[in-house]
Each structure stands twice: as C-alpha cells, then as structure tokens.
Protein backbone atom coordinates (compact mmCIF):
# COMPACT_ATOMS: atom_id res chain seq x y z
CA UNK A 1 148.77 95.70 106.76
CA UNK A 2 151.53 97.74 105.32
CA UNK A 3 150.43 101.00 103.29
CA UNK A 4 153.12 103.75 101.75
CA UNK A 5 152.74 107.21 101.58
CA UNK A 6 154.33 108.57 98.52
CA UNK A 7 153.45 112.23 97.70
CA UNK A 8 156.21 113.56 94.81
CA UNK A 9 156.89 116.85 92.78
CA UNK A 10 158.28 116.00 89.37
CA UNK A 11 159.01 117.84 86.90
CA UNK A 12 158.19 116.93 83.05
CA UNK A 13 159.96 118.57 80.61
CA UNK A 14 157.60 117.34 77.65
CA UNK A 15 154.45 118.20 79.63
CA UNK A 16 155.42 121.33 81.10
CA UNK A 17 156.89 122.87 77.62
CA UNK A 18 153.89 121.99 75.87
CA UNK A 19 152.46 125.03 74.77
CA UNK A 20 148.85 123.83 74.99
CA UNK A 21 149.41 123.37 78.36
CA UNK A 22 151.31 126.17 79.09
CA UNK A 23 148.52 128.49 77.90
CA UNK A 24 145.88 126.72 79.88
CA UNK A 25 147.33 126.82 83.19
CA UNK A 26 149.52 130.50 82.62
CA UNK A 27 147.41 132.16 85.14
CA UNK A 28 147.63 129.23 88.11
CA UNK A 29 151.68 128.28 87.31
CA UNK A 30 154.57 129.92 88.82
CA UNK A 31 156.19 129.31 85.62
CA UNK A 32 159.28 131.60 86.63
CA UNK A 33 159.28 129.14 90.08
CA UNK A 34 159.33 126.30 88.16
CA UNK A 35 162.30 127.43 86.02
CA UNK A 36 164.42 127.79 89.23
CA UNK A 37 163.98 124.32 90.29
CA UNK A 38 164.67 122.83 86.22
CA UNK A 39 167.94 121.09 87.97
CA UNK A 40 165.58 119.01 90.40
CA UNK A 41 163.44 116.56 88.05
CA UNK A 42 161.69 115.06 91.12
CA UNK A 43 161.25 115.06 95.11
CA UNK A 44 159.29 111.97 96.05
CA UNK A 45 158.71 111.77 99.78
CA UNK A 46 157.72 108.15 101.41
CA UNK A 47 156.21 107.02 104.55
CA UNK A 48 156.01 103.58 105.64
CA UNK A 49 153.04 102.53 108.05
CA UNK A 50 152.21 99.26 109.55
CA UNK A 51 148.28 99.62 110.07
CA UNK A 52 147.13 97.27 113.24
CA UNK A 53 143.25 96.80 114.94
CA UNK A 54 144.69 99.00 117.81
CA UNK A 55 146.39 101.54 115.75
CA UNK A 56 149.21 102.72 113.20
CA UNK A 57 152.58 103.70 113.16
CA UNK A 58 155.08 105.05 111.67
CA UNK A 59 157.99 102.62 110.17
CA UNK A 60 160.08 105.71 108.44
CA UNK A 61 159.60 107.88 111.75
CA UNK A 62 163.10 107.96 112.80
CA UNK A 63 164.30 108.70 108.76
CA UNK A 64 165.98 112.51 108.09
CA UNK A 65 162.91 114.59 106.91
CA UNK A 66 165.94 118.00 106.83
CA UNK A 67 168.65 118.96 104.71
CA UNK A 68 170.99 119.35 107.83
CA UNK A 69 169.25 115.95 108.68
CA UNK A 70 169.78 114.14 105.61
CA UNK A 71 173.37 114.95 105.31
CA UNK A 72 174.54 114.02 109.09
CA UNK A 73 172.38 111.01 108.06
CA UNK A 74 174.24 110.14 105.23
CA UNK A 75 177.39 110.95 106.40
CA UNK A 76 176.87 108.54 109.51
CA UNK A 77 175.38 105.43 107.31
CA UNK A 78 178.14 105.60 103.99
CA UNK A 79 181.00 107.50 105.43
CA UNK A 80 180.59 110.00 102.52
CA UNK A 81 178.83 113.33 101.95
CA UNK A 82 176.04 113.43 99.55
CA UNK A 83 176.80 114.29 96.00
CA UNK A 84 175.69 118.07 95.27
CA UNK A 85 174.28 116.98 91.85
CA UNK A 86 171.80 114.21 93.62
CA UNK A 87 171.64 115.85 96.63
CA UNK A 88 169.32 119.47 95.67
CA UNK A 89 168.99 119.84 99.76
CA UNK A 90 172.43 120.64 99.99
C-alpha cells in the first residue's frame, strides 16, 4: 500500500481577516508573525511511503527537504533557478 504524508501551512485571507475569528484566537495567534509571511499563501510538505508486511519506506527520501537543497535541486533537474516569487525559500 501507498499512503502520503501531506502536512501544509496555508494561509486564508477570508478566514484569517475575519474579525470573529480574529477576536477568538487574539491571545493564541502570532498575528504580527503571520503578517510577515502574507507573501507565502501555502507550504504543503509531502511524503510518499510504500507500506509492506516487513516494513515501510520512504519513496520521497532522496527529495530536497532545504532551501540550499531545493535550489541545487532545481537547478540540476530544469537548468534554471527557481523563480523568487514561487520560490519563498530563496
């Protein structure tokens, strides 16, 4: 069996401006954190694993988990640097 892993940060504009929302979770929200990262909408994070009867393992294990790893990794597989703007690691 094959399972993914996909644990994500994402950022909702229309569910983190909502002033309801805002006042219920003020004390437990590093608002002024969050409003440093508004240019990244969303970090998703995926593992692969191929689940056996005499154990697991890791398909993604050899994928760039680093910013200095993701861009030789990019570099290497298109021939091009990774766009600032879709790249927040840079």
């Amino acid at each position: 069996m094959a399972v993914t892993i996909e644990p994500g940060f994402y950022q909702v504009l229309g569910i983190l401006n909502d002033p309801s929302r805002r006042a219920r979770y003020g004390d437990c929200v590093d608002w002024h954190r969050l409003a440093e990262l508004a240019d990244v909408p969303g970090i998703r994070i995926e593992d692969d694993l191929l689940i056996t009867a005499t154990g697991c393992e890791v398909l993604t294990a050899a994928l760039p988990t680093s910013p200095p790893q993701y861009r030789d990794w990019s570099i290497k597989t298109s021939g091009q640097v990774p766009a600032a703007k879709m790249n927040p690691l840079k």
